[in-house]
Protein backbone atom coordinates (compact mmCIF):
# COMPACT_ATOMS: atom_id res chain seq x y z
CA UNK A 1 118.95 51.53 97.90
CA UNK A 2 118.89 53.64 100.76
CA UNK A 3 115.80 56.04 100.17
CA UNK A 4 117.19 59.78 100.27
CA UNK A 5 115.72 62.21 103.29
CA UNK A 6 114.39 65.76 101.94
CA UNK A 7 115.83 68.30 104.32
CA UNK A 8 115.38 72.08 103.83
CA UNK A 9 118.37 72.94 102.49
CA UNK A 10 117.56 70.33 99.85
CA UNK A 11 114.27 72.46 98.99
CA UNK A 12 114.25 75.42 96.07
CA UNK A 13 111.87 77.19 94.46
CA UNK A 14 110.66 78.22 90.81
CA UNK A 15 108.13 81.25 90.29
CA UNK A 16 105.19 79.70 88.85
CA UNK A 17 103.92 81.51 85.81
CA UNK A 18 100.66 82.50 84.58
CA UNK A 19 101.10 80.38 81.38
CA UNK A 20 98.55 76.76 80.38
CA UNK A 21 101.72 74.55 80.97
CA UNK A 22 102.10 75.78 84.47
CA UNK A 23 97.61 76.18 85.36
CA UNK A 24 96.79 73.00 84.36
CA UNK A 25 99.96 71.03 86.45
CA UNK A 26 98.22 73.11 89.44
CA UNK A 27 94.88 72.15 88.55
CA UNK A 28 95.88 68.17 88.26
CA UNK A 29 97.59 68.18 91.59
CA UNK A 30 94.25 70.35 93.08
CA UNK A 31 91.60 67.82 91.86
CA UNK A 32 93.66 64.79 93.22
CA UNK A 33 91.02 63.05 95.47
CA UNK A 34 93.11 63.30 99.23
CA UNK A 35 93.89 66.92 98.08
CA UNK A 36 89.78 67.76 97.15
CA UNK A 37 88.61 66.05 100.67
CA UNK A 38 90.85 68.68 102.48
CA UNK A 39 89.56 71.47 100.29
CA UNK A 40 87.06 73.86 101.27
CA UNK A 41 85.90 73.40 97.27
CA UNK A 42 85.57 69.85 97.15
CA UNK A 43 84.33 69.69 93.50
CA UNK A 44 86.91 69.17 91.03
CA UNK A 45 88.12 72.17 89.45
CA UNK A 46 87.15 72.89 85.50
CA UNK A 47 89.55 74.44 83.16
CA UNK A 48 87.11 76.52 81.80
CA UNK A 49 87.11 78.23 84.65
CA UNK A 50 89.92 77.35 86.80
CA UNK A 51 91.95 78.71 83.81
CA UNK A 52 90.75 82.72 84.22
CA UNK A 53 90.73 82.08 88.32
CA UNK A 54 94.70 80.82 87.99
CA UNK A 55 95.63 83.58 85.34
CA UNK A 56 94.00 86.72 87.35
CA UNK A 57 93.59 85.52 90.73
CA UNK A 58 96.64 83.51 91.95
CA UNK A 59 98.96 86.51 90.68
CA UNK A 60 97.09 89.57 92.38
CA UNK A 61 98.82 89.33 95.28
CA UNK A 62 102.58 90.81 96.61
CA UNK A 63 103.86 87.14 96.56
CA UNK A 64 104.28 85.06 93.62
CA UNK A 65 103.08 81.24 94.09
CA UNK A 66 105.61 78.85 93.98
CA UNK A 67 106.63 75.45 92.97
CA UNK A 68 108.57 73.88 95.50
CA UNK A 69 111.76 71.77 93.77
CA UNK A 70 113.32 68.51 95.32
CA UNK A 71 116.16 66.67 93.79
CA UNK A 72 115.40 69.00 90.13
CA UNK A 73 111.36 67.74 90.32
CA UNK A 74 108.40 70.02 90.77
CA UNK A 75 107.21 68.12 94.14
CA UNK A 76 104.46 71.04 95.27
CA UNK A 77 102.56 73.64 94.88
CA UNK A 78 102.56 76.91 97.12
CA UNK A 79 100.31 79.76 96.87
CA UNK A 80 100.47 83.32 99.28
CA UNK A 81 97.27 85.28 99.95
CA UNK A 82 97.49 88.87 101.81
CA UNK A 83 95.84 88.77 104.89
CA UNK A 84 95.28 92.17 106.21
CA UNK A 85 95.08 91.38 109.69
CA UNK A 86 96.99 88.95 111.91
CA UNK A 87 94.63 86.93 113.69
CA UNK A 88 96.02 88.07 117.29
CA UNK A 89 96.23 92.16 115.75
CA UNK A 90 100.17 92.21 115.42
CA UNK A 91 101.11 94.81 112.87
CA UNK A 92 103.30 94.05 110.13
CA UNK A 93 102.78 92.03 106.55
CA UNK A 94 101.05 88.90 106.96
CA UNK A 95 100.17 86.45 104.58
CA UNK A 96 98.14 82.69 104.19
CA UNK A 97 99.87 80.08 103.13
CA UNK A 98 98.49 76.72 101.35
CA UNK A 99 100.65 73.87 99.71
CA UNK A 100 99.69 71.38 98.00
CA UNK A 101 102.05 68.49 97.27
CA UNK A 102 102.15 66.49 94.20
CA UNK A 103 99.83 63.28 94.81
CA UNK A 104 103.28 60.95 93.51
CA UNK A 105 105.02 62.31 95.99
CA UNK A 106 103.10 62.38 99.00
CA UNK A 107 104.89 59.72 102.07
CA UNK A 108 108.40 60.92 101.52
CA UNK A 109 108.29 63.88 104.28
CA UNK A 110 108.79 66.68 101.86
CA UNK A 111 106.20 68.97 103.31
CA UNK A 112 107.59 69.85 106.86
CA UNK A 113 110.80 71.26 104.79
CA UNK A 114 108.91 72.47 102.52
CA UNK A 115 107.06 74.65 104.55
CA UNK A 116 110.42 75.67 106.30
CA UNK A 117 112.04 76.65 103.60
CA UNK A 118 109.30 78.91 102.19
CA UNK A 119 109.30 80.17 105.74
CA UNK A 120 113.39 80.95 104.70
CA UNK A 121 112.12 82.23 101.22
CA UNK A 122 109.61 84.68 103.09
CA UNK A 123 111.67 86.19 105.46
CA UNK A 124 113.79 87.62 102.84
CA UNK A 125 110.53 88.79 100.91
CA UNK A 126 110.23 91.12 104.33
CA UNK A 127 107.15 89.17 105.53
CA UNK A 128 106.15 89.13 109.36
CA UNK A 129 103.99 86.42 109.68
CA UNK A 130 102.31 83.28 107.91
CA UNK A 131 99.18 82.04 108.91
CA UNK A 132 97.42 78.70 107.91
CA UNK A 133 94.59 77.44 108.34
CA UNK A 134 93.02 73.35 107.61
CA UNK A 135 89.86 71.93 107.90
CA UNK A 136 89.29 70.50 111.37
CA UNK A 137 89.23 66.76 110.30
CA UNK A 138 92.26 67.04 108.42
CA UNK A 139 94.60 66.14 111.23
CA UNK A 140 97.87 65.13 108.79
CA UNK A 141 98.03 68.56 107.64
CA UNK A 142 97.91 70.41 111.02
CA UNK A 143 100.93 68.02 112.28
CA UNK A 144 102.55 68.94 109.54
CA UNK A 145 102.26 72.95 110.33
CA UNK A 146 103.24 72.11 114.38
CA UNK A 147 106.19 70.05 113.09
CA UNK A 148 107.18 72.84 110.39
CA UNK A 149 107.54 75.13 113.46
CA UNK A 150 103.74 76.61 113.47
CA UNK A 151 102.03 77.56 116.93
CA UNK A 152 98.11 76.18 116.66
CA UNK A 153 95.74 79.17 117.69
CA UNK A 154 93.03 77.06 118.36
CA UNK A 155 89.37 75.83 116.45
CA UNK A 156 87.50 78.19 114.91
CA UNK A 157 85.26 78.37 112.00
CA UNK A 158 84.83 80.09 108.42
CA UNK A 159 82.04 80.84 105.79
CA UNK A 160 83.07 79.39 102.44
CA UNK A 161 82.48 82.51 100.29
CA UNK A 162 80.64 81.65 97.52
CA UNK A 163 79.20 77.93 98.90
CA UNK A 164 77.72 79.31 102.27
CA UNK A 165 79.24 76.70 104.08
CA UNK A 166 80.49 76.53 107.85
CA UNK A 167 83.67 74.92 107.95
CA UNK A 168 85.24 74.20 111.24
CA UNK A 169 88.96 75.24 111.32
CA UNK A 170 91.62 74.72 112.82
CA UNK A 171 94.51 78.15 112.71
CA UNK A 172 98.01 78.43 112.72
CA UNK A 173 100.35 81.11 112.68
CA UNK A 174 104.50 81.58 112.15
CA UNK A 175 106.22 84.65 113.29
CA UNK A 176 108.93 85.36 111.07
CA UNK A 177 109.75 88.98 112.96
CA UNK A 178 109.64 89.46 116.40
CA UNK A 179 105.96 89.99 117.79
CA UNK A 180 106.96 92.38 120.48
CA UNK A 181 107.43 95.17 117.92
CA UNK A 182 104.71 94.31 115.80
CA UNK A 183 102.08 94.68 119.39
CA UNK A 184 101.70 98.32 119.04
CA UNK A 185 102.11 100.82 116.63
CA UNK A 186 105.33 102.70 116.21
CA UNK A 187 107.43 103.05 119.23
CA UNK A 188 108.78 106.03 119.73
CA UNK A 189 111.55 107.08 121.98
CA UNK A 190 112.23 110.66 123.10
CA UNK A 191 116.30 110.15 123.45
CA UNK A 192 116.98 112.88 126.57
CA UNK A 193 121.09 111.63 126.37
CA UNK A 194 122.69 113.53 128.20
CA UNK A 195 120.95 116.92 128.19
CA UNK A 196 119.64 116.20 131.61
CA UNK A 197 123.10 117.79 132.95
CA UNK A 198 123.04 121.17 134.37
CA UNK A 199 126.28 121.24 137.04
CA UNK A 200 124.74 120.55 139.91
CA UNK A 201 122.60 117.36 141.51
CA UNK A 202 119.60 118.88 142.16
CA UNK A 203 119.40 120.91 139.20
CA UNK A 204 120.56 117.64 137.67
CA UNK A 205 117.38 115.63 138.63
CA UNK A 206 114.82 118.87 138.18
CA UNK A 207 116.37 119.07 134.70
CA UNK A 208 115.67 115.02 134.02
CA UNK A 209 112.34 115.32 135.40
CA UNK A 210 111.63 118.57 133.21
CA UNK A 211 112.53 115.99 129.91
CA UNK A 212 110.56 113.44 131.27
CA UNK A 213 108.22 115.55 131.64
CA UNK A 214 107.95 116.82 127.46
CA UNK A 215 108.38 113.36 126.71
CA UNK A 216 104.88 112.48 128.45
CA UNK A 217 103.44 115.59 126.73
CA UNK A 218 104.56 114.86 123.11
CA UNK A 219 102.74 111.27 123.42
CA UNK A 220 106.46 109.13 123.08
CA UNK A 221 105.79 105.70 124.45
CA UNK A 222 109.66 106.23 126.25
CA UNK A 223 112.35 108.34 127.15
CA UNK A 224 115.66 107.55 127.33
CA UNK A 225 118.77 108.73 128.77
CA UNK A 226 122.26 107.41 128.94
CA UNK A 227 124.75 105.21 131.72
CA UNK A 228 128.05 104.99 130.97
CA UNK A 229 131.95 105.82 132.81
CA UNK A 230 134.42 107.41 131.15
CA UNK A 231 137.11 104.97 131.72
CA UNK A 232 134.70 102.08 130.30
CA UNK A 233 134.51 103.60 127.33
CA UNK A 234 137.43 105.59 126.22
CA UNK A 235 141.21 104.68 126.67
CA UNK A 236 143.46 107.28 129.07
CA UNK A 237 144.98 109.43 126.08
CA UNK A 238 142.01 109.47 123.90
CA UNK A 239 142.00 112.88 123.07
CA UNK A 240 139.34 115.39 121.26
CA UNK A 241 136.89 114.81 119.14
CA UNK A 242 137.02 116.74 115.96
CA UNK A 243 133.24 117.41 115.69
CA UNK A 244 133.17 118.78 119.24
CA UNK A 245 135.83 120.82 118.90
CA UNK A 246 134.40 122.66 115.58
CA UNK A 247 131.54 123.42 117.63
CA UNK A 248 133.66 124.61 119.78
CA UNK A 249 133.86 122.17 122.77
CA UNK A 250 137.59 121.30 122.85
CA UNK A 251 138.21 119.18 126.30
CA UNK A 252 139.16 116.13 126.28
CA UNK A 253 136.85 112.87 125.43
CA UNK A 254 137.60 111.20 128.49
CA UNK A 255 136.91 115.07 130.78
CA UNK A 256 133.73 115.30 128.34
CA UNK A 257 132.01 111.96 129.46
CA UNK A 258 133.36 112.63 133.02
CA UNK A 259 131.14 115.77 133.24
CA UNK A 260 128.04 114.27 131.76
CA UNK A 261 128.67 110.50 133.62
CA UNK A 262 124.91 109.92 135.38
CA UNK A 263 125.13 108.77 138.93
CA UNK A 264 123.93 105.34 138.93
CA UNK A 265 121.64 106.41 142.34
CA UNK A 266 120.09 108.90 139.64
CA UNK A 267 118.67 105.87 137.58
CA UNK A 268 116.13 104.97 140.23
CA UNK A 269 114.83 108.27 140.87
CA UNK A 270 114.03 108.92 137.02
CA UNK A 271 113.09 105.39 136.76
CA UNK A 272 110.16 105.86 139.67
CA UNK A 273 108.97 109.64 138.29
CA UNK A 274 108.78 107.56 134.50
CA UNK A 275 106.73 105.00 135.85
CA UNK A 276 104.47 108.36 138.30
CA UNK A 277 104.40 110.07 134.68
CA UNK A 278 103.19 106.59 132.83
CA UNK A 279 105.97 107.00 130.49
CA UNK A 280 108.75 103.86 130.42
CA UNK A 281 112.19 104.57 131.46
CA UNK A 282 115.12 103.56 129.39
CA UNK A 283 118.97 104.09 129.12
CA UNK A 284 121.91 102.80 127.31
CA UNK A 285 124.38 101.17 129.29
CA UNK A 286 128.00 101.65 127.90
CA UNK A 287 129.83 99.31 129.90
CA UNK A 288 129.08 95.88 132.38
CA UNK A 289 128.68 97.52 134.95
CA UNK A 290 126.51 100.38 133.45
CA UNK A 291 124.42 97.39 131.92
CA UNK A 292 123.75 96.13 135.45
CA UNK A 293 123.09 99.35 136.85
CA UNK A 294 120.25 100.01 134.64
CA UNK A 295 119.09 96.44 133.73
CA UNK A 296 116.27 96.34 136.97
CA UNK A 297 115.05 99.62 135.45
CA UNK A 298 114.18 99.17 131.94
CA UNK A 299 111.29 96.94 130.17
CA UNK A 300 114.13 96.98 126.96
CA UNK A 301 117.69 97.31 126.79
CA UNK A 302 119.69 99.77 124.09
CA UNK A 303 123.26 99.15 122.46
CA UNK A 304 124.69 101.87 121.25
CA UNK A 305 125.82 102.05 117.50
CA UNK A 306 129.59 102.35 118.82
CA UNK A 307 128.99 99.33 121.08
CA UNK A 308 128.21 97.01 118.16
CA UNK A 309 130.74 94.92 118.35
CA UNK A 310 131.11 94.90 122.72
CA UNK A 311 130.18 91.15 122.97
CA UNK A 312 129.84 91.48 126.75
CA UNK A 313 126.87 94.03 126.03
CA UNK A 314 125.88 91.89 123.65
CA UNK A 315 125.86 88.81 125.85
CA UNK A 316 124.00 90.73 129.04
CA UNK A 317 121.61 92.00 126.49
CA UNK A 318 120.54 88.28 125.39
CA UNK A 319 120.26 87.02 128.90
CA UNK A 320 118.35 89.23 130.16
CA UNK A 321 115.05 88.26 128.35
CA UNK A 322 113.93 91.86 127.49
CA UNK A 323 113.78 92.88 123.88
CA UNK A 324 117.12 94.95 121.86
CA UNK A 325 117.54 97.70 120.55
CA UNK A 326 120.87 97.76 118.42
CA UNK A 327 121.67 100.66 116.54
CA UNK A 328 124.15 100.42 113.13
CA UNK A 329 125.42 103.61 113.00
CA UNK A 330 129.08 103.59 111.10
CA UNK A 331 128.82 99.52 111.21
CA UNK A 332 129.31 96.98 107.54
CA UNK A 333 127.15 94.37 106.49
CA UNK A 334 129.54 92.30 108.46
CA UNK A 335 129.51 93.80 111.47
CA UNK A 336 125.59 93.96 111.92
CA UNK A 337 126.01 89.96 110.93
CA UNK A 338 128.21 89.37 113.74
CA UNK A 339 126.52 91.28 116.09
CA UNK A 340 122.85 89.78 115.08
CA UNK A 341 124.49 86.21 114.89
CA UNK A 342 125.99 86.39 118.81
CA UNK A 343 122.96 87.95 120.12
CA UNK A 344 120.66 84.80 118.83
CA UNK A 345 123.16 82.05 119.71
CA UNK A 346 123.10 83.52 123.47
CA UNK A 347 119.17 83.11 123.45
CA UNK A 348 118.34 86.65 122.27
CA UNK A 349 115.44 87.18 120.49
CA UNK A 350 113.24 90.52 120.10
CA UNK A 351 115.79 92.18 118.08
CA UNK A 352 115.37 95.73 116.54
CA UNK A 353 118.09 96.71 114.17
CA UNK A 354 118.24 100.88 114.44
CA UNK A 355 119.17 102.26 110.77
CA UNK A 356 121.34 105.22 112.44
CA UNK A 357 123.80 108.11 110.62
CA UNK A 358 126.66 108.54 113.08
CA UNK A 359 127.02 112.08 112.62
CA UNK A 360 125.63 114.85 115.16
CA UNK A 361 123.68 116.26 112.96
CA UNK A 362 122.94 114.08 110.48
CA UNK A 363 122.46 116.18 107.17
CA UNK A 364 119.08 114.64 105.72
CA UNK A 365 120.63 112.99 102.14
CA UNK A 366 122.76 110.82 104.87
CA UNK A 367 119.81 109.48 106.58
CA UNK A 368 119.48 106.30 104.14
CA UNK A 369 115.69 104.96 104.91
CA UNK A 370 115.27 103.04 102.64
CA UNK A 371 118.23 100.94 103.83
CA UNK A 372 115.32 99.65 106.16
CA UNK A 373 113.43 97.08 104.63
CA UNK A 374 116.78 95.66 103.43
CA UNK A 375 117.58 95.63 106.72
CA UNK A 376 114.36 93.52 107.79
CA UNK A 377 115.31 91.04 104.38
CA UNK A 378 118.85 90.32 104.99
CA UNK A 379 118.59 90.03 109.09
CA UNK A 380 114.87 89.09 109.57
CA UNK A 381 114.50 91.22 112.50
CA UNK A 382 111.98 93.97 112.82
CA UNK A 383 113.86 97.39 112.15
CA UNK A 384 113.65 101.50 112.96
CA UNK A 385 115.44 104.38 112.95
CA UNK A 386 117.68 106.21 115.33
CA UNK A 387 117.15 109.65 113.69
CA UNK A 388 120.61 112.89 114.01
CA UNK A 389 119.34 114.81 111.65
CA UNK A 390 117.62 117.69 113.08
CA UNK A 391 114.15 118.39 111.11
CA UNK A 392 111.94 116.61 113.33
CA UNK A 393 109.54 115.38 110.40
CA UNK A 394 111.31 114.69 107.54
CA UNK A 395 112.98 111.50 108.41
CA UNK A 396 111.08 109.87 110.74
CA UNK A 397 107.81 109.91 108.75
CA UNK A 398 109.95 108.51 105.55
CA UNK A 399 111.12 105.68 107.79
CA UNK A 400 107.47 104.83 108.82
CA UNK A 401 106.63 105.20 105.19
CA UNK A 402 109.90 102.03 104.98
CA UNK A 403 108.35 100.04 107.73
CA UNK A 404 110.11 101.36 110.96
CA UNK A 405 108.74 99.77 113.73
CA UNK A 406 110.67 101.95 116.44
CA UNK A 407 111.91 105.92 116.20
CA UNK A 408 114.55 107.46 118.66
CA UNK A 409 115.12 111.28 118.17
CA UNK A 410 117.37 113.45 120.27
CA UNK A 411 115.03 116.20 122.00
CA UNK A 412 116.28 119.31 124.09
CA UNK A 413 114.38 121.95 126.01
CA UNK A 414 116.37 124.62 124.36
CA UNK A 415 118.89 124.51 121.52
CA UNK A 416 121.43 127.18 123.32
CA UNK A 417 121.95 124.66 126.88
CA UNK A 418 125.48 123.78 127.56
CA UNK A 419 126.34 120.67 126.53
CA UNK A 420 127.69 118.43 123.42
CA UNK A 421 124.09 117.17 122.44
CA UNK A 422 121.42 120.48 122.97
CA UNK A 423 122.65 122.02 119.04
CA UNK A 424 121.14 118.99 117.36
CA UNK A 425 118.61 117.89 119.56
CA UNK A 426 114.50 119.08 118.14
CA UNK A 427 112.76 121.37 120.98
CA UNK A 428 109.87 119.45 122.91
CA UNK A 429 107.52 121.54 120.69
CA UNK A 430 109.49 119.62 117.57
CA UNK A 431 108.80 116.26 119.39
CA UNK A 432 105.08 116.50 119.79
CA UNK A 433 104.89 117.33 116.57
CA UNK A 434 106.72 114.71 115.21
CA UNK A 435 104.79 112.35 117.44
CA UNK A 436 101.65 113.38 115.49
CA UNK A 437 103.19 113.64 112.43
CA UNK A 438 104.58 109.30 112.94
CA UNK A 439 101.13 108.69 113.96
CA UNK A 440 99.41 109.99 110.67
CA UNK A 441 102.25 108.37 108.64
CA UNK A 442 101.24 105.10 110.25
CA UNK A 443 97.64 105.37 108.95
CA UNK A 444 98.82 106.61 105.42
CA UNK A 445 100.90 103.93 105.03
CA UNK A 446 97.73 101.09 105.42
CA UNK A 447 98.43 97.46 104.50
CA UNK A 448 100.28 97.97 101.52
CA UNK A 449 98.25 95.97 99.03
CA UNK A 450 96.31 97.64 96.12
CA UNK A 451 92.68 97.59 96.06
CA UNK A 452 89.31 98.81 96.43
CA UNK A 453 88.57 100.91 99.42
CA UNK A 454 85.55 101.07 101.10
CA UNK A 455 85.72 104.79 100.59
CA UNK A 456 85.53 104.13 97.21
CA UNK A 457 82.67 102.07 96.33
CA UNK A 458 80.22 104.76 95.81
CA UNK A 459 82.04 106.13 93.00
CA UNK A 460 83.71 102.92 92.03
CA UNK A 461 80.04 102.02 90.97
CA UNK A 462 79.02 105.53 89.30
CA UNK A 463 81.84 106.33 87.38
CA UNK A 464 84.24 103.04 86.85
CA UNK A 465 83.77 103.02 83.00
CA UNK A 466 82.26 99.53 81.43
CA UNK A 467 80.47 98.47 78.27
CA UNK A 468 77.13 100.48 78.40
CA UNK A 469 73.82 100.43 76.10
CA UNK A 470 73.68 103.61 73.80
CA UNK A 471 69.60 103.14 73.25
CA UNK A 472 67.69 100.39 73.69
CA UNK A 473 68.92 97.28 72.14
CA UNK A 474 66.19 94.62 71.39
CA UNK A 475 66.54 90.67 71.18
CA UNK A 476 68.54 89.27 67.93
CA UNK A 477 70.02 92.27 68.00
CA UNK A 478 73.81 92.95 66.88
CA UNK A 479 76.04 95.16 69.63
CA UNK A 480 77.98 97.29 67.73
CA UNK A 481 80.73 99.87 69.15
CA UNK A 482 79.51 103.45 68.58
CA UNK A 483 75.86 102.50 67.49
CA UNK A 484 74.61 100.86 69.96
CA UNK A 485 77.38 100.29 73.07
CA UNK A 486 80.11 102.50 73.94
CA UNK A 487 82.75 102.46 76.44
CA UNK A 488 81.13 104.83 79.19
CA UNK A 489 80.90 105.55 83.03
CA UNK A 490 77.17 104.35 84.19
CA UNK A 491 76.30 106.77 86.59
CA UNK A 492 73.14 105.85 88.59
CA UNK A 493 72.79 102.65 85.60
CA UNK A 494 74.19 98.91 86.22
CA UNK A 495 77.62 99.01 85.19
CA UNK A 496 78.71 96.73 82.06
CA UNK A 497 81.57 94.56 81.76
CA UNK A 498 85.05 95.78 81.64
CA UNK A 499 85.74 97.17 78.15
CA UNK A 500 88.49 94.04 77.52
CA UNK A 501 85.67 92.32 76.03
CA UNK A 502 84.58 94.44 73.69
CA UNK A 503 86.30 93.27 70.78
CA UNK A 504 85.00 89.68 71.88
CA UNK A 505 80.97 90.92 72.28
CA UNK A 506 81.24 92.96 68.68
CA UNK A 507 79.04 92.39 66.00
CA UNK A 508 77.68 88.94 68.30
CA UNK A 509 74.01 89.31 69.13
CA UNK A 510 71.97 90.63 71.97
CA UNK A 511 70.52 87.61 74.08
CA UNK A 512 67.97 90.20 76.02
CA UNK A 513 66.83 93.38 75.76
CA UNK A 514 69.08 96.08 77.18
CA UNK A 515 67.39 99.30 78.33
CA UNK A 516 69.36 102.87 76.91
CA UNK A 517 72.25 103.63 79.70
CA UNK A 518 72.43 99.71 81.21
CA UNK A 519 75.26 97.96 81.40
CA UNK A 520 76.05 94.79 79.02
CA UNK A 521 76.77 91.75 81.19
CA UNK A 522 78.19 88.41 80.23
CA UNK A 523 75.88 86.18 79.04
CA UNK A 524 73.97 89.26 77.14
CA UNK A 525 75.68 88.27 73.88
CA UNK A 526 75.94 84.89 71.97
């Protein structure tokens, strides 16, 4: 009988659950002997304590461990630990990965999709990267990580916690989400549009220059304008748009984009006072040609949310190499599928899905940014936000606050210009502060995982309550709540064990003497 191939489609998953049943499967598997020779703990594991260290330890994290599932069996064991840093400093959530499989089922090729499919299963959890990491002599297991699609970082070495040991290493990472928005912090974009147009070339340029010139005070990494011809975008008899023309601008579409068209001979000359200024230069291209036009210009390229669906863009965008920007404004689930789908089978990679409100402005309740990290889940690209509204905080700090790895906001030198895009835009006084504003959201928001700060270990220590020594408690004898211990904060005294054990150390008796104010520790009572 022909023996059947695992693949990673074949793979599923059950939550493992902080329940005997589950522990002691996981610590059978961990003590097998080829599983404690790769182990940085090669002891074998006691229930005593592995039992506490599996209930509290292996479920204090933001992703559950997991048994992996192969033709209805439990075949292996996965468990996630945060790591708050990637090893090469990309931003984003990163966690380490270990598996163990199930000694009867080791030989069969289960762990390459394995380790693919949990890749699968992380990428919806909205994680950017897995690392790994084996001991250097364990050579099986670090083909297994290259063949599951890891890249090897290299030998290094760690310090076994609580052994002392120096273990040579060797590191892997997987990046889930594109690393070029994860190299930086938040990119932001000053979006100039079309507000560089004043009526006349010169006054054209000196206008462009004047944004460019904001941009590179407010501290934007970018500023971007726009390339497009009206008769690439618009059929002949288009006709008005109803939100221009209740703010009064009633021409024709088609005479509108006409007006504000740039010359493509204006591209360079922004494009060389950018790179003067040490800003970059970008600009969405609306059309082939426009794409082309801008495309020896720009480090990035930007698709507009009404260009979505232009599979020509689409197409130039993924052969080009440079990283996308594609905003979703007005777009379905669907249509962001499509659109992600074509990009990637043309070779496109680097994608940035914009979360955008087509609507000029944008009233804040439409602004939807939390629709972000569902975004990241459901098209494992990193995302942003592509911001209408016009407060110049508001939004743009609550997408940071979601994980926005890019923010483009509309910016003006005065509200009252001429022009379709000035009434909405912020002022450049708006955009530096919303520049400092994104850059203190980015250090509020800090790794995301709940613990101790260093900040906090002073007074962690002086006034974390535990179980503390009401007078001196001799030898022999018996600690009893409200005599002789009480639940209280320890000040410049040892602090005792957390109060959970209370009920456990009650009426049992003192093993030591315990000075008034200490705290009880375990092993004090028996």
């Amino acid at each position: 009988m022909q023996r059947a191939v695992p693949t990673t489609d074949a793979i599923s998953f059950e939550v493992s659950l902080p329940v005997e049943s589950h522990g002691q499967l996981v610590m059978a598997w961990r003590n097998d002997a080829t599983t404690l020779a790769a182990s940085y703990h090669q002891a074998p594991k006691q229930w005593a304590h592995f039992w506490p260290e599996y209930r509290d330890r292996y479920f204090d994290e933001t992703v559950s461990p997991l048994f992996a599932l192969w033709q209805g069996q439990r075949v292996a064991f996965l468990r996630f630990t945060h790591t708050p840093q990637h090893p090469l400093g990309l931003g984003g959530r990163c966690v380490d990965i270990s598996i163990n499989v199930a000694p009867q089922w080791r030989g069969q090729g289960l762990a390459v999709p394995i380790l693919r499919a949990a890749s699968r299963h992380l990428k919806g959890l909205g994680i950017d990267s897995v690392v790994a990491e084996v001991r250097a002599n364990n050579g099986v297991s670090a083909r297994v990580f290259e063949k599951a699609g890891y890249r090897f970082l290299g030998e290094s070495s760690k310090t076994v916690a609580d052994t002392g040991e120096r273990v040579a290493i060797f590191r892997f990472v997987e990046d889930l989400t594109s690393p070029f928005w994860r190299q930086q912090g938040v990119y932001i974009i000053a979006e100039a549009g079309s507000n560089w147009r004043m009526g006349h070339p010169a006054r054209d340029l000196a206008m462009g220059k004047a944004l460019i010139d904001a941009a590179v005070v407010s501290g934007a990494d970018a500023v971007k304008f726009q390339t497009y011809r009206p008769e690439k975008v618009y059929v002949a008899n288009a006709g008005q748009s109803n939100y221009l023309a209740e703010s009064g601008i009633k021409q024709d579409i088609r005479d509108i984009f006409a007006d504000l068209a740039m010359p493509y001979s204006m591209i360079e000359d922004l494009a060389g006072y950018c790179k003067k200024a040490g800003i970059q230069f970008l600009s969405t291209g609306f059309s082939v040609e426009d794409f082309q036009a801008i495309d020896p210009w720009v480090p990035l390229h930007k698709i507009a949310s009404y260009e979505i669906s232009h599979l020509r863009l689409l197409d130039l965008a993924a052969n080009s190499g440079k990283p996308l920007l594609l905003s979703t404004g007005a777009s379905r689930a669907e249509d962001i599928a499509w659109a992600v789908e074509r990009y990637h089978s043309q070779g496109g990679r680097d994608l940035c899905l914009l979360q955008c409100t087509a609507k000029y402005p944008a009233p804040l309740a439409t602004v939807n940014s939390a629709v972000l990290p569902w975004l990241q889940r459901r098209y494992g690209v990193s995302v942003g936000l592509s911001d209408h509204s016009r407060d110049p905080i508001t939004a743009p700090v609550a997408a940071v606050a979601q994980g926005a790895r890019c923010i483009e906001k509309h910016y003006t030198l005065h509200n009252a210009l001429p022009g379709p895009d000035h009434s909405f835009a912020i002022t450049a006084d708006e955009l530096t502060q919303m520049v400092r504003r994104i850059r203190e959201a980015e250090e509020v928001r800090g790794d995301g995982i709940k613990q101790v700060q260093p900040q906090e270990q002073e007074l962690a220590a002086f006034a974390r309550r535990g179980v503390q020594a009401l007078q001196d408690i001799a030898p022999g004898e018996a600690l009893l709540e409200g005599h002789n211990i009480a639940i209280l904060r320890p000040g410049q005294q040892p602090l005792g064990v957390h109060p959970r054990l209370l009920e456990q150390m009650q009426g049992r008796i003192a093993q030591r003497a315990i000075p008034a104010g200490q705290g009880v520790q375990l092993g004090d009572w028996g």
